[in-house]
Protein backbone atom coordinates (compact mmCIF):
# COMPACT_ATOMS: atom_id res chain seq x y z
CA UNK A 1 102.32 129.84 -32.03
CA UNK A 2 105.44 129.39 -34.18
CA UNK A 3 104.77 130.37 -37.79
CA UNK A 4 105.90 127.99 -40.28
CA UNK A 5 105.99 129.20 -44.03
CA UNK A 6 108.03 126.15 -45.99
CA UNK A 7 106.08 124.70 -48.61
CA UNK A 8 105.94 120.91 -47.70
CA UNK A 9 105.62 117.79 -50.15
CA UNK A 10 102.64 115.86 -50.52
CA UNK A 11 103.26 112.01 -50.83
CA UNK A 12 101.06 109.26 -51.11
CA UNK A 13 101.09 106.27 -49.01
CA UNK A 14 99.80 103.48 -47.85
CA UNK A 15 100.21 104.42 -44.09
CA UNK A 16 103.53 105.53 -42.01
CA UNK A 17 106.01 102.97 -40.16
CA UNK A 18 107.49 103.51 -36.94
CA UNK A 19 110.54 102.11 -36.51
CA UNK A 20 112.88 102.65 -33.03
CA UNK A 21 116.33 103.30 -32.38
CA UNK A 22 118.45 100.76 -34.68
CA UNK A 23 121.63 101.79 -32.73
CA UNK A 24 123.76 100.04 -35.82
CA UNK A 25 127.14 99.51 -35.04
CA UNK A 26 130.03 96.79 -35.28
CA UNK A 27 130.41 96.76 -31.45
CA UNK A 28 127.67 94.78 -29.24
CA UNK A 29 126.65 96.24 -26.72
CA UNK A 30 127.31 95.18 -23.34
CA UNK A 31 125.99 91.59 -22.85
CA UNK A 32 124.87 90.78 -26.10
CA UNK A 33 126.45 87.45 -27.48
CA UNK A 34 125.92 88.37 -31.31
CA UNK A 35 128.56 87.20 -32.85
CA UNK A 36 127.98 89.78 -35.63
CA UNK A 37 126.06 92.40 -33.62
CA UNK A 38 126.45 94.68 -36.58
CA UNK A 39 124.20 91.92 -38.78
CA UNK A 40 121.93 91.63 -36.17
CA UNK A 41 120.57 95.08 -36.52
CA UNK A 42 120.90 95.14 -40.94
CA UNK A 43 118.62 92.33 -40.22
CA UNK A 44 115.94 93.89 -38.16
CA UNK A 45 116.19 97.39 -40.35
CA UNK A 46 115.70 94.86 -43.27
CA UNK A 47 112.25 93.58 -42.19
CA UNK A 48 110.61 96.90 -41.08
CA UNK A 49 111.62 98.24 -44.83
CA UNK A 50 110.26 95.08 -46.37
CA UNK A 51 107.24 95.59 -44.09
CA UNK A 52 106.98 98.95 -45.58
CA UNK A 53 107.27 97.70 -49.10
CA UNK A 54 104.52 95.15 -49.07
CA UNK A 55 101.90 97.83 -47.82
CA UNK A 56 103.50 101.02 -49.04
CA UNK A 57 104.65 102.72 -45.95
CA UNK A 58 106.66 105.37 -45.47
CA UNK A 59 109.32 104.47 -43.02
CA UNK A 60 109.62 107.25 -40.07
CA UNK A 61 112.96 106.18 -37.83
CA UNK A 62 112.70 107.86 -34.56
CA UNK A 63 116.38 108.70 -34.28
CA UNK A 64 119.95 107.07 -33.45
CA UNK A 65 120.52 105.05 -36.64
CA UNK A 66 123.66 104.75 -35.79
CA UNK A 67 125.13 104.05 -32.25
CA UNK A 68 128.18 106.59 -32.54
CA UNK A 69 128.72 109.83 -34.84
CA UNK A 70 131.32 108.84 -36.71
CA UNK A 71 131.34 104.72 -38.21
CA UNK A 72 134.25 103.78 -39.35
CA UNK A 73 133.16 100.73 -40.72
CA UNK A 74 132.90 101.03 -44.45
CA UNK A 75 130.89 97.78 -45.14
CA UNK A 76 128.37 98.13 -42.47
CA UNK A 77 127.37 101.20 -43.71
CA UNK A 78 127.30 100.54 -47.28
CA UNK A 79 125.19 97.71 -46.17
CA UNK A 80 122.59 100.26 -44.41
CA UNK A 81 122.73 102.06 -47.88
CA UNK A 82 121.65 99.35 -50.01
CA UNK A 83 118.66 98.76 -47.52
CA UNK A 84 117.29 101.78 -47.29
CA UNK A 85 117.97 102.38 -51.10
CA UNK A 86 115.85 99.59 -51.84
CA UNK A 87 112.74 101.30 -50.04
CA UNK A 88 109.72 102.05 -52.16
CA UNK A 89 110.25 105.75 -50.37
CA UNK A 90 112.68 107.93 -49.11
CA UNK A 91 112.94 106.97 -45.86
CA UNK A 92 112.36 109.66 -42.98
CA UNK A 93 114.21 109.92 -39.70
CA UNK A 94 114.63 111.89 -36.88
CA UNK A 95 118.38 113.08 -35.22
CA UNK A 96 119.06 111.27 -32.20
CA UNK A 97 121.82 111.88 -30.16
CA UNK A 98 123.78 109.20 -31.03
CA UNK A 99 123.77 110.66 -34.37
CA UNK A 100 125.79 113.60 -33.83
CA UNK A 101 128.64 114.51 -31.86
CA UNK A 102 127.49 118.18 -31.12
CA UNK A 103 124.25 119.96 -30.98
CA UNK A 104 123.39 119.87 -34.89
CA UNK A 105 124.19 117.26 -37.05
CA UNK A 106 127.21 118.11 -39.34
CA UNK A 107 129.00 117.05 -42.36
CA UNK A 108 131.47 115.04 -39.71
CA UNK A 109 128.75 112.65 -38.51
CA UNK A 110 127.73 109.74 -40.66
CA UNK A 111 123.93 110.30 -40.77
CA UNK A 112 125.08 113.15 -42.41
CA UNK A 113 126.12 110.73 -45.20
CA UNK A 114 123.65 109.23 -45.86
CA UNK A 115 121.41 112.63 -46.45
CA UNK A 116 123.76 113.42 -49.04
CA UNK A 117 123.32 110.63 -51.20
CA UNK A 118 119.61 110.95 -50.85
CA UNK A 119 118.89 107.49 -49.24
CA UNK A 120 116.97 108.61 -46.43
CA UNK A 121 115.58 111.99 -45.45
CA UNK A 122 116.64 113.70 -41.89
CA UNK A 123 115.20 116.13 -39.75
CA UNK A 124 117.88 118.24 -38.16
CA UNK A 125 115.58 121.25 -36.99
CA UNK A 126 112.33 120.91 -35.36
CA UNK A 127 109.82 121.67 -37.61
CA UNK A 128 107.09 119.91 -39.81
CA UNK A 129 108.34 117.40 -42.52
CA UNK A 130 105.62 116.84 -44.99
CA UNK A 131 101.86 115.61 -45.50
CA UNK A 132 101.29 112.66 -46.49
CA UNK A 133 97.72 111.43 -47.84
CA UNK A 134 97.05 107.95 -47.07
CA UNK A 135 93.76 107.32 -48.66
CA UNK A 136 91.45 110.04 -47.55
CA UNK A 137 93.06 111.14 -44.73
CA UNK A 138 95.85 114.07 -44.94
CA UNK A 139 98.61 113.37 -42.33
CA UNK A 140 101.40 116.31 -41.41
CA UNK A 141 104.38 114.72 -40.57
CA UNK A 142 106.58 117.10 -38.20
CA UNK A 143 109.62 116.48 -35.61
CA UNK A 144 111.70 117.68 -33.34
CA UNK A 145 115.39 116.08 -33.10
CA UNK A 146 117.27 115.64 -29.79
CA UNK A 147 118.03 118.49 -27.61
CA UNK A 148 115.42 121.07 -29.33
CA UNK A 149 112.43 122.18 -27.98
CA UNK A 150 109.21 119.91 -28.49
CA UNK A 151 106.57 122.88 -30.10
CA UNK A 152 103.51 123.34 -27.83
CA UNK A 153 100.90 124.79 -30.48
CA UNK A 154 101.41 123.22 -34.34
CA UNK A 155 98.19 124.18 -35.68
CA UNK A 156 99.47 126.51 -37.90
CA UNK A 157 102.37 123.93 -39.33
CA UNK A 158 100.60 122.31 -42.04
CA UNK A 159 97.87 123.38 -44.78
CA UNK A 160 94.69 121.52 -44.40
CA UNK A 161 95.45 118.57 -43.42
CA UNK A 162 93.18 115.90 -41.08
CA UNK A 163 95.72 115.38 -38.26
CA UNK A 164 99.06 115.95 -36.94
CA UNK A 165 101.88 113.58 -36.17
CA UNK A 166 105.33 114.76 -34.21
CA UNK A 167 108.34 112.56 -34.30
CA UNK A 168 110.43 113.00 -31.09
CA UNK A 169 113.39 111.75 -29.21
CA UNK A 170 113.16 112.37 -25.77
CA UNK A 171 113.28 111.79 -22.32
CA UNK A 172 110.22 111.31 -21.35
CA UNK A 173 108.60 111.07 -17.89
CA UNK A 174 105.85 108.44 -19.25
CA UNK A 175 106.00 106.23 -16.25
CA UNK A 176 106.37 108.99 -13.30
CA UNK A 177 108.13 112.21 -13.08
CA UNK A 178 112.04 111.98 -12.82
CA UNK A 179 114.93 114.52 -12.70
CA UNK A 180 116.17 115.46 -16.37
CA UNK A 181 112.80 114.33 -17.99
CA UNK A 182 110.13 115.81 -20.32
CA UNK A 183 106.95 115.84 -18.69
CA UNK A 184 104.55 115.25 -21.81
CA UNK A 185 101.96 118.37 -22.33
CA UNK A 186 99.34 119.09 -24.88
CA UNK A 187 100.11 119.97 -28.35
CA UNK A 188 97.66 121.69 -30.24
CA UNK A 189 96.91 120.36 -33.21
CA UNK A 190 98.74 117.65 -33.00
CA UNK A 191 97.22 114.21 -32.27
CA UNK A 192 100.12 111.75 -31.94
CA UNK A 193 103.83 111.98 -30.46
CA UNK A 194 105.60 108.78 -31.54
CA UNK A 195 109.06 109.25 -29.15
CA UNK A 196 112.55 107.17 -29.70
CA UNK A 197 115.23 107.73 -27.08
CA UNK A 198 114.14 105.30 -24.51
CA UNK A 199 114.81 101.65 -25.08
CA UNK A 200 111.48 100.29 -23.85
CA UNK A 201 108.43 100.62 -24.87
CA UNK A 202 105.98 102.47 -22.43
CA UNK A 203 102.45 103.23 -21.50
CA UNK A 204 100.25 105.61 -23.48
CA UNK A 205 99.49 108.92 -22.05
CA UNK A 206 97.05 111.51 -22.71
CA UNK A 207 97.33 115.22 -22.55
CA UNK A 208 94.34 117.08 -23.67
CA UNK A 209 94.27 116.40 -27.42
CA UNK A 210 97.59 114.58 -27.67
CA UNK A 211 98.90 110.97 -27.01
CA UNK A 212 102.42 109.91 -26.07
CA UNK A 213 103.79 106.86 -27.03
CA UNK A 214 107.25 105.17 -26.56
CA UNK A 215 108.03 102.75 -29.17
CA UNK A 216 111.25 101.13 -27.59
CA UNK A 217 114.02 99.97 -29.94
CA UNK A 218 114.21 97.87 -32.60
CA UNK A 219 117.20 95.53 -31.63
CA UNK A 220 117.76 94.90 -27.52
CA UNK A 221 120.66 96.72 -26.13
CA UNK A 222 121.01 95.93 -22.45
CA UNK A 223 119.61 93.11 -20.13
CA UNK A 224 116.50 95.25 -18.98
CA UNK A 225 115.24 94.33 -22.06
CA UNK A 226 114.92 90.56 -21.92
CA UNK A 227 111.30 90.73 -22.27
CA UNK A 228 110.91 93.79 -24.99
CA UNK A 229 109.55 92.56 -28.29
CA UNK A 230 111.08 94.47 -31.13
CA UNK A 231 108.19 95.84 -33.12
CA UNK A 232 107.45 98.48 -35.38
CA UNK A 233 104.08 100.29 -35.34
CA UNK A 234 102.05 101.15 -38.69
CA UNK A 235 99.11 104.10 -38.44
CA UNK A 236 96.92 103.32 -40.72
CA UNK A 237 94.48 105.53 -43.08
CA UNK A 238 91.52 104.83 -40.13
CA UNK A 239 94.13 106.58 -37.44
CA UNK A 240 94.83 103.09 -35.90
CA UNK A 241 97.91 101.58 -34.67
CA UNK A 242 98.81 98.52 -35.84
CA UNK A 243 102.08 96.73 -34.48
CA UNK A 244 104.32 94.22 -36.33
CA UNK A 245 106.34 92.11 -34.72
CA UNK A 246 109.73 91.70 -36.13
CA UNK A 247 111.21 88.04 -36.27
CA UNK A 248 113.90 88.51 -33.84
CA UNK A 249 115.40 86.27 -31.47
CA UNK A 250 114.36 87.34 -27.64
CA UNK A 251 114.97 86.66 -24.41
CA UNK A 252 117.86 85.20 -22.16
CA UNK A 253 119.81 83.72 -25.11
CA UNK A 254 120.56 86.83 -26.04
CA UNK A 255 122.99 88.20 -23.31
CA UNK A 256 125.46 86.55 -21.57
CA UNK A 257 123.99 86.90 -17.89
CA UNK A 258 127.18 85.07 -16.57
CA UNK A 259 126.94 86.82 -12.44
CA UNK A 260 123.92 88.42 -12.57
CA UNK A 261 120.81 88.13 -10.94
CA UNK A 262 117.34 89.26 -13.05
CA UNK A 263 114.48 90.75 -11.42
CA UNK A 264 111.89 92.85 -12.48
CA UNK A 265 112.05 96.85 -12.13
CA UNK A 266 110.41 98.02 -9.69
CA UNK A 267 107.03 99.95 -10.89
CA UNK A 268 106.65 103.52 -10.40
CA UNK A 269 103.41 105.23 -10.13
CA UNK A 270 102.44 107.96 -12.19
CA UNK A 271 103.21 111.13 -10.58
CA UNK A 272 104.95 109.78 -7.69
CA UNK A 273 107.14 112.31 -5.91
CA UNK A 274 110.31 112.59 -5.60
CA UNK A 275 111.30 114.12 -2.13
CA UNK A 276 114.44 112.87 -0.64
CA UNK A 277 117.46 114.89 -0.59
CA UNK A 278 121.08 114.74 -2.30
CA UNK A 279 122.22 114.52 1.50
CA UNK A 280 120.42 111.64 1.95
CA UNK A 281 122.22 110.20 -0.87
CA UNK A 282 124.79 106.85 -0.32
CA UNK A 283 127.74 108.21 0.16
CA UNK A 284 129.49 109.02 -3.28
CA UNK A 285 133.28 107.05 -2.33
CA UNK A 286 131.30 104.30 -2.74
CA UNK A 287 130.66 104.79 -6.54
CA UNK A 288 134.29 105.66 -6.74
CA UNK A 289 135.45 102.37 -5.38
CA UNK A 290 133.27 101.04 -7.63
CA UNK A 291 134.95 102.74 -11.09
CA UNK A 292 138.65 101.64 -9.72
CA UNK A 293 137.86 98.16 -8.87
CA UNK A 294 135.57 97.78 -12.09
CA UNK A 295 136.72 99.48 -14.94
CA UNK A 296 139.61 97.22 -15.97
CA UNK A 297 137.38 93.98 -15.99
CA UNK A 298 134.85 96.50 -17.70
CA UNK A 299 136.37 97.21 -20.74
CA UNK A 300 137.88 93.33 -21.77
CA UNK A 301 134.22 92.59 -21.11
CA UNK A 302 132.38 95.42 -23.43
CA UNK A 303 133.18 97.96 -25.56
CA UNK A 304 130.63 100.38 -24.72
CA UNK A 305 130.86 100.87 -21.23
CA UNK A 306 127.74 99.10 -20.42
CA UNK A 307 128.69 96.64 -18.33
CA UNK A 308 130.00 99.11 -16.08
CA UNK A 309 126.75 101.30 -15.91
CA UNK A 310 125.27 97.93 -15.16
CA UNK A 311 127.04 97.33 -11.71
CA UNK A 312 126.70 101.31 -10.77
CA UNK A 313 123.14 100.49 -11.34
CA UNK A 314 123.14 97.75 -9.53
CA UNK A 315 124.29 99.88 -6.59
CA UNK A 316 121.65 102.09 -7.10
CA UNK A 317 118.85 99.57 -6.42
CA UNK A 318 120.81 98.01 -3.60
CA UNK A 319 121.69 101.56 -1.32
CA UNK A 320 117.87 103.24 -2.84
CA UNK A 321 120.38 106.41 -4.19
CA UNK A 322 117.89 109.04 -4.89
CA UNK A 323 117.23 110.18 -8.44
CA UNK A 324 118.98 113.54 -8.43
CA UNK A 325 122.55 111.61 -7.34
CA UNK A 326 122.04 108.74 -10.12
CA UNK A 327 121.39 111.60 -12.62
CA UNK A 328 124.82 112.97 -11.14
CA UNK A 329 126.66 109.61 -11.32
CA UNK A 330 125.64 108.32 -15.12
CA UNK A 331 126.40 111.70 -16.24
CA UNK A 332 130.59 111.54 -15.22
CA UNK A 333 129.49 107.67 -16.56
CA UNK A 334 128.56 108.86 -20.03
CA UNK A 335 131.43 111.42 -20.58
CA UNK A 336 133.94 108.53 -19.50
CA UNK A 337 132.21 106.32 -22.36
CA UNK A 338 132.66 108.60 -24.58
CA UNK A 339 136.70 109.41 -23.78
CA UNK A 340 136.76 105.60 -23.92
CA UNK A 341 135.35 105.12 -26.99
CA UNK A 342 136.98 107.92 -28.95
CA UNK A 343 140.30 106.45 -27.40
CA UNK A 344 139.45 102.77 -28.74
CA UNK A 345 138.98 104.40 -32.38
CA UNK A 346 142.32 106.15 -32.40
């Protein structure tokens, strides 16, 4: 077991909030039609911290409040300011990758900000946060931010307390084992692992003495989310789960689905295996032929890159690439996004 020694505040509270990736920034994302994208998200941050208000919550953000490191735009983040300074509570969230631009969050990134001034509290080691005692019950709060090792054995984390929470922001293998991904394990001592990371939310799971459960996002990022219902999740002082839906628009009207045919995903079983080889694989010129033709249209269409991981996608389903080569492909994918985008803020 890891030994923890910090001395951790006791707060009272009404309950906890969980609240999912905001991804704020002044640039939709791929299809979105937002005309203010930026506004969009204020808005949705705005009602999970009056939610938390009105019943005295403590608002837990599981990571990537913003959707780059460094925001240059001023007003959007005074905005965020002025939100979360308005909260009954300090704020708590977790370090996403999105919020930094290297392993540990650092005075460059703007999360980093908004520490400073005190108007939220972030975790940037794993570790246990605090204990919070919502009526009778004594809840340790802990996390672990992106990239760091999810703790096994917390019982020795927090003083006394009636049962253990860990913040996380992962990928998890909650729907089926797949190549990159966390495959959730027990936790002793700790009851609940709330997760951010992945857009959508997904099916509990149980491991021994712990439950794992995927929020999804707050705001809807990319067209495989037509039918997720931003919502954040309240645990109560009786240990139950109580979600509140946040008055968003959904559905279709949201993206601009100009060319592209919807389905649903396809399900995958828990535990299925994944056995075919790399060799196997499509052959990769294809995916090249794909960036040349693509990536001009691409970028007058989005400026995230999006689109683009949209059609490679696309190809995926259509030539059944096996997992290990799409983890391969959307890797040289998300290195080009990010050349791309730190070219467009020059």
């Amino acid at each position: 077991m890891t030994a923890w020694t910090e001395r951790l505040p006791v707060i009272d509270a009404g309950g906890l909030l969980f609240i999912g990736d905001p991804h704020l920034g002044s640039t939709k994302p791929g299809r979105r039609k937002d005309v203010d994208y930026g506004a969009t998200v204020l808005g949705a941050v705005a009602q999970a911290i009056a939610i938390a208000d009105a019943r005295r919550l403590v608002p837990v953000f599981l990571g990537d409040i913003y959707d780059r490191p460094y925001v240059e735009d001023e007003r959007l983040k005074t905005r965020l300011t002025r939100i979360l300074a308005g909260c009954w509570t300090t704020p708590v969230t977790n370090t996403g990758n999105h919020d930094k631009a290297n392993d540990m969050l650092e005075d460059c990134d703007s999360l980093a900000l908004l520490a400073a001034g005190g108007t939220i509290s972030v975790v940037r080691t794993s570790g246990p946060v605090c204990v919070y005692r919502i009526g009778e019950l004594r809840v340790g709060l802990g996390a672990t931010p992106y990239g760091q090792t999810i703790p096994t054995d917390v019982r020795d984390a927090f003083p006394e307390v009636d049962t253990v929470v860990w913040i996380t922001h992962h990928d998890v293998a909650l729907e089926g084992a797949y190549p990159g991904a966390l495959v959730p394990h027990a936790i002793e001592g700790c009851a609940l692992v709330v997760n951010g990371h992945m857009h959508l939310r997904k099916p509990l799971v149980t491991c021994g003495p712990t439950v794992w459960f995927n929020t999804g996002n707050i705001t809807q990022t990319a067209v495989d989310a037509l039918d997720h219902v931003p919502t954040v999740f309240e645990l109560t002082g009786d240990c139950e789960i109580v979600p509140h839906v946040l008055d968003l628009p959904t559905g279709t009207d949201l993206f601009d689905l100009t060319g592209l045919q919807i389905a649903p995903a396809k399900p995958t079983a828990i535990g299925e295996p994944i056995a075919r080889s790399v060799v196997e694989a499509a052959p990769a010129s294809a995916f090249v032929e794909l960036l040349k033709n693509q990536a001009t249209l691409e970028m007058g269409r989005s400026g995230d890159g999006s689109l683009l991981r949209e059609a490679i996608q696309t190809r995926f389903e259509a030539d059944d690439v096996p997992p290990e080569v799409r983890a391969a492909i959307l890797s040289l994918w998300a290195r080009a996004s990010d050349q791309i985008g730190a070219t467009a803020g020059n």
